[in-house]
PDB file of N, CA and C in Angstrom:
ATOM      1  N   UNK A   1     116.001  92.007 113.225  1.00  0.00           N
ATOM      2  CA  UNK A   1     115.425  93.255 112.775  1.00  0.00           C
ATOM      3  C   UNK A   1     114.014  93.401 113.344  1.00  0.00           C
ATOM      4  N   UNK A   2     113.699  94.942 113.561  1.00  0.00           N
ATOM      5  CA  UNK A   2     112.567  94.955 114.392  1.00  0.00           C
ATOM      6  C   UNK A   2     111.003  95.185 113.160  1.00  0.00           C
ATOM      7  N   UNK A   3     109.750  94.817 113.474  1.00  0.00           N
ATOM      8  CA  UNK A   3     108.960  95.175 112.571  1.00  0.00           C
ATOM      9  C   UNK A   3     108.577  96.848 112.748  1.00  0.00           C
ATOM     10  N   UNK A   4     108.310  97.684 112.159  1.00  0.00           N
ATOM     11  CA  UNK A   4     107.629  98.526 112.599  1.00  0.00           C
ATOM     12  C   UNK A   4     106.184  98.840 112.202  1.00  0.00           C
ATOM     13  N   UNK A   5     105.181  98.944 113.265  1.00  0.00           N
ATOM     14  CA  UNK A   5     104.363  98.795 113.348  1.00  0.00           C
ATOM     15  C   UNK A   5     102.893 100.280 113.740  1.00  0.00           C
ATOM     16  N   UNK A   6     102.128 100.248 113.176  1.00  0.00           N
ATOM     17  CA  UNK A   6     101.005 101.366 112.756  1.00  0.00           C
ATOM     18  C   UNK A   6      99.688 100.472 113.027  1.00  0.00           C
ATOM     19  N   UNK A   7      99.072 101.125 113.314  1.00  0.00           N
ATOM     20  CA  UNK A   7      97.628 100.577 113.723  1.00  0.00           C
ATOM     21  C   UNK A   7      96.947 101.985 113.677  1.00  0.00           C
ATOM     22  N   UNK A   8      95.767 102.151 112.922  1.00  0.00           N
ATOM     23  CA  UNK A   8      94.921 103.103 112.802  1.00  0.00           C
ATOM     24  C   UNK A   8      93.237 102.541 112.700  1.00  0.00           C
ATOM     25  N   UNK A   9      92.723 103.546 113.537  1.00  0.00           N
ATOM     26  CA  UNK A   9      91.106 103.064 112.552  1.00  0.00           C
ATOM     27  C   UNK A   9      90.620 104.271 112.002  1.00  0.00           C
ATOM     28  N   UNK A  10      89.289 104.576 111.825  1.00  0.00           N
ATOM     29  CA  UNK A  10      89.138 105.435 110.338  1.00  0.00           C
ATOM     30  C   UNK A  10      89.080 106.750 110.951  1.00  0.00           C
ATOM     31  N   UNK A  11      89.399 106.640 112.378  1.00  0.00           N
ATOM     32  CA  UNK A  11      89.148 108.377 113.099  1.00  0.00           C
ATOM     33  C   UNK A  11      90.601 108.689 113.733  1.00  0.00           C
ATOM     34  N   UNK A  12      91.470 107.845 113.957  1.00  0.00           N
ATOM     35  CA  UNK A  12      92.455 108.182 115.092  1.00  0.00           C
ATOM     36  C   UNK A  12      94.125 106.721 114.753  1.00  0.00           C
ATOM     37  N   UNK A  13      94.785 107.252 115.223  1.00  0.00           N
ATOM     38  CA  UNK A  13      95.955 106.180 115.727  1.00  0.00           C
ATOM     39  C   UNK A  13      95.783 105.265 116.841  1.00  0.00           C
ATOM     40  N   UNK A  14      95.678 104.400 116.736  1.00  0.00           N
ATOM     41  CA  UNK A  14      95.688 103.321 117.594  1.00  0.00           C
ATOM     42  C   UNK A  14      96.840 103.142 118.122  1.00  0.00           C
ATOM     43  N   UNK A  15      97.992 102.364 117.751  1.00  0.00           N
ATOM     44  CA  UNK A  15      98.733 102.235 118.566  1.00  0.00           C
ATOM     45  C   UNK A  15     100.592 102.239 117.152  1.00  0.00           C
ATOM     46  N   UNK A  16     101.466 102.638 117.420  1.00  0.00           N
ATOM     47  CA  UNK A  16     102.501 102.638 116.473  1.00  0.00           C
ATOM     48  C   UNK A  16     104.156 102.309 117.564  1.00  0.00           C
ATOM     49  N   UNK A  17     104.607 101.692 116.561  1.00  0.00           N
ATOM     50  CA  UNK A  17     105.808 101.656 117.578  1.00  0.00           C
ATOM     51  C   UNK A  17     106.681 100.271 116.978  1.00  0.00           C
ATOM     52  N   UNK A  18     107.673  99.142 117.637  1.00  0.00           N
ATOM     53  CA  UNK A  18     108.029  98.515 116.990  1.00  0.00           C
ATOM     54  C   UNK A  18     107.712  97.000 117.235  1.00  0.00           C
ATOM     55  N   UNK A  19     107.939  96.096 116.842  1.00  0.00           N
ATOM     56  CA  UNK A  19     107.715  94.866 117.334  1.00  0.00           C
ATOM     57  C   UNK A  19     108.667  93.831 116.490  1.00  0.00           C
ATOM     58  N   UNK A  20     108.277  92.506 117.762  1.00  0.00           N
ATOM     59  CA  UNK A  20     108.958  91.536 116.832  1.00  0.00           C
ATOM     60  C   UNK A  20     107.935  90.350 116.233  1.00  0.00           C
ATOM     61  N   UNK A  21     106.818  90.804 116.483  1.00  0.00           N
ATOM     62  CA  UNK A  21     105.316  90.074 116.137  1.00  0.00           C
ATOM     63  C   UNK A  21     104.306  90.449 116.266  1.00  0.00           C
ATOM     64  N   UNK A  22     103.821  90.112 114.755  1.00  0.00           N
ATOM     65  CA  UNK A  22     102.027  90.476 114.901  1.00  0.00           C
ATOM     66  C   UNK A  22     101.285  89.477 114.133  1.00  0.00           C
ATOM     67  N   UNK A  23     100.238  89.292 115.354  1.00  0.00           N
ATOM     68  CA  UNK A  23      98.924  88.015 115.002  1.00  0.00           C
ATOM     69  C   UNK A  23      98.104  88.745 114.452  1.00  0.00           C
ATOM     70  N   UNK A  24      97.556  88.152 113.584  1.00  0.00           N
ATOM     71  CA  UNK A  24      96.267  88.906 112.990  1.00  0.00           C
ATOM     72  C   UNK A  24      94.874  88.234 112.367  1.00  0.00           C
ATOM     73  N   UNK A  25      93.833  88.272 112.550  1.00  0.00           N
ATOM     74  CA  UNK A  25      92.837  87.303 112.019  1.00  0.00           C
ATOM     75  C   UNK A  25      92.441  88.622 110.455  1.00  0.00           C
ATOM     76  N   UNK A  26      92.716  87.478 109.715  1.00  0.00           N
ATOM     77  CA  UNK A  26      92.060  87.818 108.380  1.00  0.00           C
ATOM     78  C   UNK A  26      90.779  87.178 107.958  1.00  0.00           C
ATOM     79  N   UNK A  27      90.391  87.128 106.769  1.00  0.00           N
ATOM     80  CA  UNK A  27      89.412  86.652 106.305  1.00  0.00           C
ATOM     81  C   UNK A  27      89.720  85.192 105.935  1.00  0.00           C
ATOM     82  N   UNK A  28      90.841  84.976 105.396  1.00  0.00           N
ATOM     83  CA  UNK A  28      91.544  83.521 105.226  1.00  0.00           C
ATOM     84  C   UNK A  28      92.195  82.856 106.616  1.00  0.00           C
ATOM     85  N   UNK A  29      91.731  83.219 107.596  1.00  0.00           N
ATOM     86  CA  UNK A  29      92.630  82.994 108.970  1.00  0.00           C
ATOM     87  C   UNK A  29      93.707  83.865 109.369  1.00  0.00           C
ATOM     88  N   UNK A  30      94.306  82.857 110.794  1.00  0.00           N
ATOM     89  CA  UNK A  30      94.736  83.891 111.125  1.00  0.00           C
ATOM     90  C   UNK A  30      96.481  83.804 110.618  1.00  0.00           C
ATOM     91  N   UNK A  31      97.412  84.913 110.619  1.00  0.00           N
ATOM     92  CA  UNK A  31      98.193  85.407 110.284  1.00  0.00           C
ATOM     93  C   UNK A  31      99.166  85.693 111.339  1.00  0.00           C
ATOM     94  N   UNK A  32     100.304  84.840 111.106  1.00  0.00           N
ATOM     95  CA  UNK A  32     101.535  85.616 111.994  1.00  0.00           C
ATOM     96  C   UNK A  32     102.687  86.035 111.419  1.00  0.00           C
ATOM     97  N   UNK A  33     103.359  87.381 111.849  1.00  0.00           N
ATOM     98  CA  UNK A  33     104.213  87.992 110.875  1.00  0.00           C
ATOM     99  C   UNK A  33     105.625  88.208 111.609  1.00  0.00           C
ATOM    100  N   UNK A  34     106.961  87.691 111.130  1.00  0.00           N
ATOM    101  CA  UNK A  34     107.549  88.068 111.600  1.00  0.00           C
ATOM    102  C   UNK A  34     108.513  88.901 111.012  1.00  0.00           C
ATOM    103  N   UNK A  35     109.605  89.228 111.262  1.00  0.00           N
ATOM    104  CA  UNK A  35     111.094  90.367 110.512  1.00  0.00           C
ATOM    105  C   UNK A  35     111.077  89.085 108.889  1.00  0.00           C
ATOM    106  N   UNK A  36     111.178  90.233 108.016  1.00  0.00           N
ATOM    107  CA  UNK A  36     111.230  89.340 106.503  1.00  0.00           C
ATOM    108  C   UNK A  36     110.482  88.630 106.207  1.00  0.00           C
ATOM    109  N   UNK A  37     109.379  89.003 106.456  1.00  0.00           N
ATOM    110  CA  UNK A  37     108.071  88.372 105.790  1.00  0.00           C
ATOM    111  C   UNK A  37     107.791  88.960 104.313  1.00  0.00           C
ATOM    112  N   UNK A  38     107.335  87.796 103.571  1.00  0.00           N
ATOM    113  CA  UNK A  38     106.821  88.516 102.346  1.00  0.00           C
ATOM    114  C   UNK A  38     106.238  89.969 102.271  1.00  0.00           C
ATOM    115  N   UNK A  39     106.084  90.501 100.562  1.00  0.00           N
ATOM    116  CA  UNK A  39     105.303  91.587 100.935  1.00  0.00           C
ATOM    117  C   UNK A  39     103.481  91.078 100.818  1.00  0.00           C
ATOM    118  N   UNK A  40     102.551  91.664 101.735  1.00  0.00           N
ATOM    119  CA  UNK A  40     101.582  91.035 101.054  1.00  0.00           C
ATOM    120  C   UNK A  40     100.088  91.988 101.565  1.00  0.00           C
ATOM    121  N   UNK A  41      99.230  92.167 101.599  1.00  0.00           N
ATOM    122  CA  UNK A  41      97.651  92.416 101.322  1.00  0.00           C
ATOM    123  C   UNK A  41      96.374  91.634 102.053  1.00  0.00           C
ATOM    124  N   UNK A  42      96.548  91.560 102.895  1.00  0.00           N
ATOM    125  CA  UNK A  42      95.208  90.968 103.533  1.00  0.00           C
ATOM    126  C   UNK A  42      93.968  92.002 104.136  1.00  0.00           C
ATOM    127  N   UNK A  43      92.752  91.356 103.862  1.00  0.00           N
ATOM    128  CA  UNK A  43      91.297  91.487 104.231  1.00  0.00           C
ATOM    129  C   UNK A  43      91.300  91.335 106.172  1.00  0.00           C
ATOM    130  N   UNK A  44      91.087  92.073 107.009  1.00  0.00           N
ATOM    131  CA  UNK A  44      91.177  91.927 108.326  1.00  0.00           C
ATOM    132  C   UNK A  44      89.628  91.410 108.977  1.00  0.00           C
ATOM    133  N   UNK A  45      89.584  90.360 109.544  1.00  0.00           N
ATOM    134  CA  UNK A  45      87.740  90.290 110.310  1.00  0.00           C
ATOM    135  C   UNK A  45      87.940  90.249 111.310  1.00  0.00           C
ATOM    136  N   UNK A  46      86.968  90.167 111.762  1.00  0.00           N
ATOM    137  CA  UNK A  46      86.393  91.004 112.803  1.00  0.00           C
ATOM    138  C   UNK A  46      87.189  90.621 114.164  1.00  0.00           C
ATOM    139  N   UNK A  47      87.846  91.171 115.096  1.00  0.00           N
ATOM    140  CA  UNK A  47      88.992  90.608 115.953  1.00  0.00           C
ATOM    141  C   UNK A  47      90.001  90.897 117.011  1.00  0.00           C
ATOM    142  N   UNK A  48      91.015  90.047 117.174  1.00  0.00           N
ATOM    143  CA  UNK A  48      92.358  90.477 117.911  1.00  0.00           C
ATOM    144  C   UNK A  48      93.342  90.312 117.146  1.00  0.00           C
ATOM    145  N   UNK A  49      93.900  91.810 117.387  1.00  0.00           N
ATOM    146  CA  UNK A  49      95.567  91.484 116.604  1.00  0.00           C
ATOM    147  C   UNK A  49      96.049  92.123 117.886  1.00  0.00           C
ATOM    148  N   UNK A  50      97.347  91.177 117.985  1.00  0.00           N
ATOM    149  CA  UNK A  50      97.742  90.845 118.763  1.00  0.00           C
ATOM    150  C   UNK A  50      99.786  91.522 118.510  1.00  0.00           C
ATOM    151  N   UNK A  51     100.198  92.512 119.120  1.00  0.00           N
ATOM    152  CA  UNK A  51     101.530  92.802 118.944  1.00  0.00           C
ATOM    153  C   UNK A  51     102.527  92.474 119.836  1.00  0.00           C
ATOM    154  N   UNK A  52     103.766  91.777 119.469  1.00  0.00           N
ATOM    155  CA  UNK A  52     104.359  91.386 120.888  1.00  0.00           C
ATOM    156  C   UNK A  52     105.486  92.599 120.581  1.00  0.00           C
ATOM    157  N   UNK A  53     106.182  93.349 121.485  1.00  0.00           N
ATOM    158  CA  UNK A  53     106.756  94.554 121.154  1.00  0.00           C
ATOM    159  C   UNK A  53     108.211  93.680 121.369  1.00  0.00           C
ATOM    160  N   UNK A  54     109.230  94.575 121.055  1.00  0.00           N
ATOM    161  CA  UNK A  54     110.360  94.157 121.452  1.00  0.00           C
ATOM    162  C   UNK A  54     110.962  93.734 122.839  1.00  0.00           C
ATOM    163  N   UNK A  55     110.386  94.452 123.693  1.00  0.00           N
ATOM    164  CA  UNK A  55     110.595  93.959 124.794  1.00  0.00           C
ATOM    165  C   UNK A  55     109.878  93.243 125.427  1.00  0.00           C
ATOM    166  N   UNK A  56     109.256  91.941 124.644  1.00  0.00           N
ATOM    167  CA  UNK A  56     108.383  91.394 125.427  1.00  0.00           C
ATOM    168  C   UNK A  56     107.207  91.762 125.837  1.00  0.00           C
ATOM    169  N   UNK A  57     106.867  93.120 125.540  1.00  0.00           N
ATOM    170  CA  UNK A  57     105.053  93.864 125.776  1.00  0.00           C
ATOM    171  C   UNK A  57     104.087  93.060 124.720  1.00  0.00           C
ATOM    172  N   UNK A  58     103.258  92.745 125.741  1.00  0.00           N
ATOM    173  CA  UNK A  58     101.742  92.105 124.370  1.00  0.00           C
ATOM    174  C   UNK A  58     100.861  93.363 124.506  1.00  0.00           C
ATOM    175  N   UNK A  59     101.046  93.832 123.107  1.00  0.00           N
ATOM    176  CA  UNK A  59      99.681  95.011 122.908  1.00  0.00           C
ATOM    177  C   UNK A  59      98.490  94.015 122.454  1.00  0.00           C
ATOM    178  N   UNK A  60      97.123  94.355 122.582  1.00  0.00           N
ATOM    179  CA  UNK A  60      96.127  93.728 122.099  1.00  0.00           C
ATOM    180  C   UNK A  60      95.048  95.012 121.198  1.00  0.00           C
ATOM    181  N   UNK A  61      94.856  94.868 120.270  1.00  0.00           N
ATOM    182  CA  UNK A  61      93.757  95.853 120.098  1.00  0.00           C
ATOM    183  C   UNK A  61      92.388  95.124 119.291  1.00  0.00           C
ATOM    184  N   UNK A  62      91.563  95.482 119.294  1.00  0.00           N
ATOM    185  CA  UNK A  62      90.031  94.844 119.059  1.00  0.00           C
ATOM    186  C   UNK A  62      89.871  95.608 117.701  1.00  0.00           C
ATOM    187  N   UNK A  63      89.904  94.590 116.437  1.00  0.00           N
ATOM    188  CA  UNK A  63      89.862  95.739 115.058  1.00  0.00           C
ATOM    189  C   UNK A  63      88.512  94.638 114.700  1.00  0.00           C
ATOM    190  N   UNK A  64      88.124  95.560 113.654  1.00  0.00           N
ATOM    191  CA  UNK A  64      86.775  95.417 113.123  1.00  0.00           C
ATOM    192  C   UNK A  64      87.107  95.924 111.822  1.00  0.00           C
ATOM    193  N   UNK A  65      87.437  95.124 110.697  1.00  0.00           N
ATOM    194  CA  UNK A  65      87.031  95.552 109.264  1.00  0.00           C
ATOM    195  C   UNK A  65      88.311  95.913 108.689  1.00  0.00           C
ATOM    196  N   UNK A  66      88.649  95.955 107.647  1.00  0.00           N
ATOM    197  CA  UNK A  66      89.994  96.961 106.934  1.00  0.00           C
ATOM    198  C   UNK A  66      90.278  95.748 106.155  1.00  0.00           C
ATOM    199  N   UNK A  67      92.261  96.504 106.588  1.00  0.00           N
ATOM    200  CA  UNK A  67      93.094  95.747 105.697  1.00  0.00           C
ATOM    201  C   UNK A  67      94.303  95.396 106.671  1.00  0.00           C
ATOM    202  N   UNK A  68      95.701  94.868 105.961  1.00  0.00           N
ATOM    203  CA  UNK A  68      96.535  94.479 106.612  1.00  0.00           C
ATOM    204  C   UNK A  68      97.390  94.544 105.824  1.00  0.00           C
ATOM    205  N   UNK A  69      98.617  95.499 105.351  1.00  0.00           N
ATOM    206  CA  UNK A  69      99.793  95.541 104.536  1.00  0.00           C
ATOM    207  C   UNK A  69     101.265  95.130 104.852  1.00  0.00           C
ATOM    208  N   UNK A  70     101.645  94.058 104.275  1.00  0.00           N
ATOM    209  CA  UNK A  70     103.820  94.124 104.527  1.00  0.00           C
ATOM    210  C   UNK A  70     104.069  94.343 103.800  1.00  0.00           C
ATOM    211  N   UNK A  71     105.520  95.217 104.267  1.00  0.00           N
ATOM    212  CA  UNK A  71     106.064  95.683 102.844  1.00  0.00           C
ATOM    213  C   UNK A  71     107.372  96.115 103.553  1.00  0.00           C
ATOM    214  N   UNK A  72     108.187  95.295 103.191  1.00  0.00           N
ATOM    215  CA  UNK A  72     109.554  95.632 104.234  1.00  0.00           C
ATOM    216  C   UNK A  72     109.893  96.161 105.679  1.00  0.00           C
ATOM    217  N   UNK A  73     109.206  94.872 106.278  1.00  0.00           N
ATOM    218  CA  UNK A  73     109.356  95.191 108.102  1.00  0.00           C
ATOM    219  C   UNK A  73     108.644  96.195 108.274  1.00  0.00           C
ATOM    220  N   UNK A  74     107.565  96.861 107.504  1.00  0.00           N
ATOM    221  CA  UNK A  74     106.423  97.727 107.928  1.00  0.00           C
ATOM    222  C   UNK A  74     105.267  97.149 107.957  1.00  0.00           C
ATOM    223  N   UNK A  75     104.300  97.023 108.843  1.00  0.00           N
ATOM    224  CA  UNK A  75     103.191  96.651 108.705  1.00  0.00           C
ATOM    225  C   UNK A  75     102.057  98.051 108.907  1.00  0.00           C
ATOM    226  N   UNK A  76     100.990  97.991 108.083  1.00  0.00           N
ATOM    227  CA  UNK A  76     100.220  99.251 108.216  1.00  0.00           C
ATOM    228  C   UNK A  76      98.752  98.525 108.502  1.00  0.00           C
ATOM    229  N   UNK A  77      98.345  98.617 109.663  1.00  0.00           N
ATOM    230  CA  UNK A  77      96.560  98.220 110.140  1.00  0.00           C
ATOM    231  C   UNK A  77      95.601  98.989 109.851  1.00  0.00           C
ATOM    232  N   UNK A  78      94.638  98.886 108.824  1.00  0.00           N
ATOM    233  CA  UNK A  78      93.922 100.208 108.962  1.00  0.00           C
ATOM    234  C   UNK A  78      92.627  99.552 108.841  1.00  0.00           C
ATOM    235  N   UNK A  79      91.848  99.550 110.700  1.00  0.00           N
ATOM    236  CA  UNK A  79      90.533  99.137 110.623  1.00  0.00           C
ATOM    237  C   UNK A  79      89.884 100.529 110.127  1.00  0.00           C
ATOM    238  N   UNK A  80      88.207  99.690 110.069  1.00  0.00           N
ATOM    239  CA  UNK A  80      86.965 100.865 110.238  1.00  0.00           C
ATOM    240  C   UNK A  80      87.187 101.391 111.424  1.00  0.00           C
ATOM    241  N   UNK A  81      87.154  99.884 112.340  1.00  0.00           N
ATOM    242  CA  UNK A  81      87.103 100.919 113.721  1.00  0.00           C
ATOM    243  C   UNK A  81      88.051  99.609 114.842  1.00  0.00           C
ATOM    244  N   UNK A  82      89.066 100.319 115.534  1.00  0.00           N
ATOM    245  CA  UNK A  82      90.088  99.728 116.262  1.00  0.00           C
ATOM    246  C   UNK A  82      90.122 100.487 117.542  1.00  0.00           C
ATOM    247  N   UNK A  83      90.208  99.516 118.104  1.00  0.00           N
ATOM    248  CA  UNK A  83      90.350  99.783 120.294  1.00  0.00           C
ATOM    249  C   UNK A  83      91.574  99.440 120.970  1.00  0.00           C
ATOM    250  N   UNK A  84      92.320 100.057 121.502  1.00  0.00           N
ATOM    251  CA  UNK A  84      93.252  99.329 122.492  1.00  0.00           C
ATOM    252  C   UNK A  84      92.102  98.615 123.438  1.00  0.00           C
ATOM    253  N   UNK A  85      92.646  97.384 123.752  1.00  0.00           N
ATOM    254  CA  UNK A  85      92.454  96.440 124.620  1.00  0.00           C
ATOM    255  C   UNK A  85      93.339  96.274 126.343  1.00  0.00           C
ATOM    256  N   UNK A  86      92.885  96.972 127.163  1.00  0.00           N
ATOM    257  CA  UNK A  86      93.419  97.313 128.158  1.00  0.00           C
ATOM    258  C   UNK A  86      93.869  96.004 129.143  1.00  0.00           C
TER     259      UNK A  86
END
């Protein structure tokens, strides 16, 4: 099963689409999520999260601040402020 995946920061969409992984640095470390992960709530610092898409694409984006939500193969990113990483 695929994750589906949202990335926002506090002005715009970052990046949305599906994956089969996402790295993430929290405040407790870092975080890897895959299909059927708990549901859960994390604090995001300052960082790379890191998406591997289904086909093997690594998205990277540069987030700064927020949160980090699962909740049935959805994940929702919502920095202060988030960059695609080119």
């Amino acid at each position: 099963m695929a994750l589906n995946v949202n990335v926002v920061s506090a002005d715009r969409q970052v990046w949305a689409g599906t994956a089969s992984q996402v790295v993430a640095r929290t405040v407790e470390g870092e975080i890897g999520i895959l299909s059927g992960h708990q549901p859960m709530l994390a604090l995001l610092a300052q960082g790379e999260v890191r998406v591997t898409t289904e086909g093997g694409e690594q998205i990277s984006v540069d987030a700064e601040g927020g949160f980090l939500s699962v909740d049935h193969d959805t994940i929702n990113i919502v920095a202060g402020k988030a960059t695609l990483v080119a």
